[in-house]
C-alpha atoms as a PDB file:
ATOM      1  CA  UNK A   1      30.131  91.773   2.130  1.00  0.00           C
ATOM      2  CA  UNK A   2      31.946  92.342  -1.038  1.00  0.00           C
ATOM      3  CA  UNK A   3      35.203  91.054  -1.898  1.00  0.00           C
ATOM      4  CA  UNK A   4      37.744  93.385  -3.828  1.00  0.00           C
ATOM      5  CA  UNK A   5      38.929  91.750  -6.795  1.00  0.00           C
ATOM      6  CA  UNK A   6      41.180  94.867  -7.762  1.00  0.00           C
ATOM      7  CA  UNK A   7      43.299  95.218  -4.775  1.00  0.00           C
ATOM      8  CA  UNK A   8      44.407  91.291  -4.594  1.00  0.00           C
ATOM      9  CA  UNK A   9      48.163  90.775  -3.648  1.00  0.00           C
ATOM     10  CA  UNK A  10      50.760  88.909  -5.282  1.00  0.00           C
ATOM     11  CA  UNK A  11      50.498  85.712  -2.981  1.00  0.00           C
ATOM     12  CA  UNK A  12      47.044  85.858  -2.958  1.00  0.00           C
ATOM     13  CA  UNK A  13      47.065  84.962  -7.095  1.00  0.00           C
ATOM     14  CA  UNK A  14      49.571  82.996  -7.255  1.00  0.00           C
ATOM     15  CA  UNK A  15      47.127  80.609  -4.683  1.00  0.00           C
ATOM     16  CA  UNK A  16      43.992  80.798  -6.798  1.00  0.00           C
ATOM     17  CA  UNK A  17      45.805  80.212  -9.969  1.00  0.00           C
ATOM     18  CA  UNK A  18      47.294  77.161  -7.978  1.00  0.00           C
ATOM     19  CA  UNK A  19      44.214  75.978  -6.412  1.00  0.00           C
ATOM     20  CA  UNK A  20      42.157  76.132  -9.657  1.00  0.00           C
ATOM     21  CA  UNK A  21      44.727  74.480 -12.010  1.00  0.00           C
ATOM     22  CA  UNK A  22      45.669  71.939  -9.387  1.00  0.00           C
ATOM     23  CA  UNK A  23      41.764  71.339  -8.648  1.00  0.00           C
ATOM     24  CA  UNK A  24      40.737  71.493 -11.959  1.00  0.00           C
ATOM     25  CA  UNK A  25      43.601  68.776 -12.867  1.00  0.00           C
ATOM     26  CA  UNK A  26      42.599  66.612 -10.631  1.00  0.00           C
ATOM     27  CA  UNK A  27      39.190  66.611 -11.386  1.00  0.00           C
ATOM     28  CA  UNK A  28      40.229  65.907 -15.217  1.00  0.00           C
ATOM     29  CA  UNK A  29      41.724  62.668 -13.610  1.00  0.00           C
ATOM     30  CA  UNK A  30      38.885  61.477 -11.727  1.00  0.00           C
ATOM     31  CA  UNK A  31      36.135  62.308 -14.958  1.00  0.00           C
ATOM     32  CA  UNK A  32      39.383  60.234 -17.269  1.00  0.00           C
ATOM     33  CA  UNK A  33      39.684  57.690 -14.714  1.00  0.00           C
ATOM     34  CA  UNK A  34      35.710  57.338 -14.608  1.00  0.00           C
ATOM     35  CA  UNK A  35      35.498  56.471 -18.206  1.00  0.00           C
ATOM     36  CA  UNK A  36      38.326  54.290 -18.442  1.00  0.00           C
ATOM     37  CA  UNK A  37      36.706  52.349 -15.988  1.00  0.00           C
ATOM     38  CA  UNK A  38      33.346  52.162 -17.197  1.00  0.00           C
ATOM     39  CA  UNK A  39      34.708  51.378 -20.842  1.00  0.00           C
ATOM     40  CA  UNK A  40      36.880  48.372 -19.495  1.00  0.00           C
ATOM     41  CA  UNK A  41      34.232  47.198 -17.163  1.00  0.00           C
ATOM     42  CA  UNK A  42      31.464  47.458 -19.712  1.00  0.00           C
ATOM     43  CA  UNK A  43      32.703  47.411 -23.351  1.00  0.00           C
ATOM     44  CA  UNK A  44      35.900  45.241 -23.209  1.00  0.00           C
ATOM     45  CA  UNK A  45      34.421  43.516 -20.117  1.00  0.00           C
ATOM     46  CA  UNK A  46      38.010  43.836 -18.323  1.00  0.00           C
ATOM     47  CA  UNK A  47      37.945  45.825 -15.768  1.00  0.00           C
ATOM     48  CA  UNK A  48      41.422  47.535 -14.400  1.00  0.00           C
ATOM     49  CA  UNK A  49      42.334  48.024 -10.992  1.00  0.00           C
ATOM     50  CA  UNK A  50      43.719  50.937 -10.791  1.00  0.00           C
ATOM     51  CA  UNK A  51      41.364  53.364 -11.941  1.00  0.00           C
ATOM     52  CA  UNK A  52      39.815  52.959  -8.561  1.00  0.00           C
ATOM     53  CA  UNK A  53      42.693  53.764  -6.759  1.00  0.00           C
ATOM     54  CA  UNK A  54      43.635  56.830  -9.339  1.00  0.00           C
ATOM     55  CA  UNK A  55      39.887  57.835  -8.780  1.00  0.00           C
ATOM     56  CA  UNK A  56      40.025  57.887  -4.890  1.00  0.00           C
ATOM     57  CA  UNK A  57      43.484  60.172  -5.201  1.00  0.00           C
ATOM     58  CA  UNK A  58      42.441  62.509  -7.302  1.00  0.00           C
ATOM     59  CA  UNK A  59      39.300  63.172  -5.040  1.00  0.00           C
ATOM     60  CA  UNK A  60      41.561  63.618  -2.239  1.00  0.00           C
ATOM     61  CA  UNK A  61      43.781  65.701  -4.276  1.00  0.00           C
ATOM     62  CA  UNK A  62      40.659  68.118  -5.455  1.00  0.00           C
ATOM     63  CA  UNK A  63      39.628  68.060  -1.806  1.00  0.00           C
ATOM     64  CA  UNK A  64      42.845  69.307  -0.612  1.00  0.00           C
ATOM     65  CA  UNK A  65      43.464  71.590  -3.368  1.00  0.00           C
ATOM     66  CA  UNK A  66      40.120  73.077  -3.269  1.00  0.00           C
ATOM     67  CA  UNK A  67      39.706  73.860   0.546  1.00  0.00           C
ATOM     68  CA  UNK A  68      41.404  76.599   0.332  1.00  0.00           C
ATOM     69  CA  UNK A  69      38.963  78.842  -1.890  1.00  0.00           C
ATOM     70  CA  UNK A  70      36.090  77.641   0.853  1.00  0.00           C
ATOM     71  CA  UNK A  71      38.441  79.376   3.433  1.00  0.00           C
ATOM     72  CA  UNK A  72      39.054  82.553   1.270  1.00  0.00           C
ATOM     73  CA  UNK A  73      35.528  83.143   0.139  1.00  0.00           C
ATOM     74  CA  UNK A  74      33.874  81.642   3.676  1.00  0.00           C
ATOM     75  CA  UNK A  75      32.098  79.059   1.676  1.00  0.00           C
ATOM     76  CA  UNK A  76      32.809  76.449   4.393  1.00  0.00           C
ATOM     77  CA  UNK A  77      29.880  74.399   6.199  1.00  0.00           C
ATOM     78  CA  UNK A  78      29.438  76.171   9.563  1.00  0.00           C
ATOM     79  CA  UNK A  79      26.748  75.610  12.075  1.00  0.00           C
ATOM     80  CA  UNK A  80      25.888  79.394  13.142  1.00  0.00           C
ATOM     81  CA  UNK A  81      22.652  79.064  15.138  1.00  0.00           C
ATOM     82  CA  UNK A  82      24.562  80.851  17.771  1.00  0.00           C
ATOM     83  CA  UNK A  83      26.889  83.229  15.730  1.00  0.00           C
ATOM     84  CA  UNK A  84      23.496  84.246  13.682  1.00  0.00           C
ATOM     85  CA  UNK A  85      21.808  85.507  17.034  1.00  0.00           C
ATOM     86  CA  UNK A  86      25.356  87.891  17.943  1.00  0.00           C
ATOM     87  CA  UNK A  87      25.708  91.403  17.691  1.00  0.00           C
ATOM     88  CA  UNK A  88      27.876  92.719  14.705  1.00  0.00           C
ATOM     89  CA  UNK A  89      30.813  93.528  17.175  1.00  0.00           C
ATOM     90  CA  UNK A  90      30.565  90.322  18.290  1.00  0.00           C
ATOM     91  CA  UNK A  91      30.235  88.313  15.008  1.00  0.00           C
ATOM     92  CA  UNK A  92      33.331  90.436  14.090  1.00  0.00           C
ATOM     93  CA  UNK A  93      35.489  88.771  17.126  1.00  0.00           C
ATOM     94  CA  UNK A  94      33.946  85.494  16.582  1.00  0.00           C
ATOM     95  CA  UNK A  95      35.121  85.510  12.744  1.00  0.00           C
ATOM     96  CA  UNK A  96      38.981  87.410  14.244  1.00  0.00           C
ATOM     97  CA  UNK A  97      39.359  84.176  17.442  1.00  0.00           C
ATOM     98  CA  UNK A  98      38.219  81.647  15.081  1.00  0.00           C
ATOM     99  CA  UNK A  99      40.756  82.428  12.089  1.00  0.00           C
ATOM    100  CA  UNK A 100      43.210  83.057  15.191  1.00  0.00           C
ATOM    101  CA  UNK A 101      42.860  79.690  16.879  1.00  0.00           C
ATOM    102  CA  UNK A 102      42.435  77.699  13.427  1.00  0.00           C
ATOM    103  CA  UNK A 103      46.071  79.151  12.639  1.00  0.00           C
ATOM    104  CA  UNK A 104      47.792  78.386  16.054  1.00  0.00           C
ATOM    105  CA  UNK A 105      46.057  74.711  16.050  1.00  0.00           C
ATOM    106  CA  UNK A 106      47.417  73.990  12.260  1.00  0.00           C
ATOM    107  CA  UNK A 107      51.108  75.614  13.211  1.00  0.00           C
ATOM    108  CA  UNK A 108      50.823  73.030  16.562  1.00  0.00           C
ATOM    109  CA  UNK A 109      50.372  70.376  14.237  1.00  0.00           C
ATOM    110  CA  UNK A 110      51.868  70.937  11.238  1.00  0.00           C
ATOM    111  CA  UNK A 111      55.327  69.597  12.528  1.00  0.00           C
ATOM    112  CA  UNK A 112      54.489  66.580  13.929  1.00  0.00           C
ATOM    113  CA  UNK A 113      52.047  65.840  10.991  1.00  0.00           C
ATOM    114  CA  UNK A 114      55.006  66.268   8.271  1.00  0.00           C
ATOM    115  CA  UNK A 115      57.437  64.061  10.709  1.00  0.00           C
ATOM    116  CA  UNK A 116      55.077  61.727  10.380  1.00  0.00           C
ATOM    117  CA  UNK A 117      54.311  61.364   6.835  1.00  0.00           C
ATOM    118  CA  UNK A 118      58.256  60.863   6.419  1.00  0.00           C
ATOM    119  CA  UNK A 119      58.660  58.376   8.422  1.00  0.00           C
ATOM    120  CA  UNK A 120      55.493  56.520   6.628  1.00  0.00           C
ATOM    121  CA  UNK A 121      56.873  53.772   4.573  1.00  0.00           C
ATOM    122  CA  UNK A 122      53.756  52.669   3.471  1.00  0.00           C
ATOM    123  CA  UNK A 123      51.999  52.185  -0.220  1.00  0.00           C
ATOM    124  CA  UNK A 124      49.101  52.227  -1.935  1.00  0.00           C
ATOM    125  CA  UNK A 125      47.501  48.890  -2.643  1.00  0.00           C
ATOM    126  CA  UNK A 126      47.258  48.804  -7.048  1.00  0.00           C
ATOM    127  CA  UNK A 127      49.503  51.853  -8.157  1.00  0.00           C
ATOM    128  CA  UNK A 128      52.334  50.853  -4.870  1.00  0.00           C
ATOM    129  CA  UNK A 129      52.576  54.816  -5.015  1.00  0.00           C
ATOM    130  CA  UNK A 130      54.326  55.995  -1.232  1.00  0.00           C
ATOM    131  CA  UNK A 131      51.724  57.810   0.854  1.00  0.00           C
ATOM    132  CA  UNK A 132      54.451  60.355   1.025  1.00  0.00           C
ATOM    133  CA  UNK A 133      53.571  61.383  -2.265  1.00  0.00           C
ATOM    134  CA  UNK A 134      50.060  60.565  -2.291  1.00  0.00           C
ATOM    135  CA  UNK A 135      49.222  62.757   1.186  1.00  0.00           C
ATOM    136  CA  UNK A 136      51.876  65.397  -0.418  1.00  0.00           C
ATOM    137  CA  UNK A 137      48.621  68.159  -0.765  1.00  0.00           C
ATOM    138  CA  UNK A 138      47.518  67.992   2.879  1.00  0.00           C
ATOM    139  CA  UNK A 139      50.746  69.511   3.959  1.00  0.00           C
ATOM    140  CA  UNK A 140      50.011  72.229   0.952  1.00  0.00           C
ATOM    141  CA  UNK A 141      46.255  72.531   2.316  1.00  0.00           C
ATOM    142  CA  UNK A 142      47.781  73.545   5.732  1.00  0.00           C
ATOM    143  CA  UNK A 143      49.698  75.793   4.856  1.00  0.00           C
ATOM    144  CA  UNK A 144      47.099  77.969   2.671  1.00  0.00           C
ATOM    145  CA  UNK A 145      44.756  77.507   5.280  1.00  0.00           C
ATOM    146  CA  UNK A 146      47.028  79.392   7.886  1.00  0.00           C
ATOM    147  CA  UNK A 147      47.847  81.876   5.194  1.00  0.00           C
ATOM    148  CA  UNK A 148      43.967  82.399   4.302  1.00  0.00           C
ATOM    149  CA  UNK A 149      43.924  82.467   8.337  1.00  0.00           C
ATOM    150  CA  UNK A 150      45.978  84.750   8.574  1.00  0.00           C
ATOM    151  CA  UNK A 151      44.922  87.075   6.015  1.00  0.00           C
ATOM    152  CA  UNK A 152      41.111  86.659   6.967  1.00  0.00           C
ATOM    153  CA  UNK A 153      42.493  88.203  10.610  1.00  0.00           C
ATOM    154  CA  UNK A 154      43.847  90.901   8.664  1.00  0.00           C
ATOM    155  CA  UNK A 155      40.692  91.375   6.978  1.00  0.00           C
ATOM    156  CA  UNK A 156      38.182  91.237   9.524  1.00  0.00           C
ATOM    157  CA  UNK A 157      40.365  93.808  11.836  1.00  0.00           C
ATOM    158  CA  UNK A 158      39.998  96.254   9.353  1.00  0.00           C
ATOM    159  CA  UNK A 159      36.117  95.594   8.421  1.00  0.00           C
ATOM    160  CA  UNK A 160      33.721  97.928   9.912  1.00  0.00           C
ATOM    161  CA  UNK A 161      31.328  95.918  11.859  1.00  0.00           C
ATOM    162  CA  UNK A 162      28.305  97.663  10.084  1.00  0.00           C
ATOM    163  CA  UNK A 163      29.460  95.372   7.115  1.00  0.00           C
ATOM    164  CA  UNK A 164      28.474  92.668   9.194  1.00  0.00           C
ATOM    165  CA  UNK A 165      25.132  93.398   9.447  1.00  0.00           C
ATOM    166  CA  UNK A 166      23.239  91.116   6.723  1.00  0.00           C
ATOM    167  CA  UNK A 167      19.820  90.277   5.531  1.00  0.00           C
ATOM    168  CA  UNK A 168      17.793  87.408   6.652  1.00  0.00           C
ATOM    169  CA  UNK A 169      19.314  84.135   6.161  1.00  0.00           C
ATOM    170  CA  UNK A 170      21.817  85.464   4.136  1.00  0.00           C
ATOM    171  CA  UNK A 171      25.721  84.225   5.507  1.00  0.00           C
ATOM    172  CA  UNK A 172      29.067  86.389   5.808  1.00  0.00           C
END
């Protein structure tokens, strides 16, 4: 199925340009990070400790940033062996319950998941940053993922299920 790239709304760009700045950021830090490391470790033979640490965030960071282009363009793993054997109609309400129930099960949680990470008084180990601030993109990954929800929903109510219908091996 072909995405339109013409017809994209407003919120819709101001995501992607957020996810790919954000994700491209943070993988700037991690390839930075990386060579600081291996130049202290190897050249200077002093290693720091907190490239690790800066390393392992910005991973997380990149993860949490980046999920939500897997959700928009359905580049997320899935194990279909049953979905591949459905009917288009019926691929077409798989795709409409699963972006429904992965919506209400991240608005169920989102509250008690933010309460939470407030009340967390805990640090990292080298950089003492607060985990507040450090786990600050998970609550930003929830949210676009109930927006991308949402707006896959939206989407897949108004495809024809004849778009459905794809070659061999080939995924939705």
């Amino acid at each position: 199925m072909t995405v339109e790239k013409e017809n994209k709304s407003t919120a819709k760009k101001i995501l992607d340009i957020f996810d790919v700045g954000v994700t491209s950021a943070s993988f700037i830090v991690i390839f930075v990070t990386f060579m600081i490391s291996i130049l202290s470790r190897y050249v200077f033979k002093k290693p720091v400790p907190w490239t690790y640490e800066l390393s392992i965030l910005g991973y997380m960071w990149t993860m949490f940033f980046g999920v939500g282009k897997a959700i928009e363009n359905d580049e997320h793993v899935v194990f279909s062996l049953v979905y591949d054997k459905l009917s288009p109609g019926r691929k077409k309400l798989c795709l409409i319950l699963y972006n429904i129930l992965m919506t209400v099960l991240l608005l169920i949680c989102f509250i008690p998941c933010v309460q939470a990470a407030m009340k967390s008084t805990m640090k990292t180990g080298v950089l003492k940053l607060p985990y507040r601030l450090v786990f600050s993109p998970f609550f930003f990954m929830m949210i676009e993922i109930i927006v991308r929800s949402v707006m896959n929903v939206v989407r897949w109510i108004k495809t024809d299920t004849s778009e459905l219908e794809t070659k061999e091996g080939e995924a939705v």
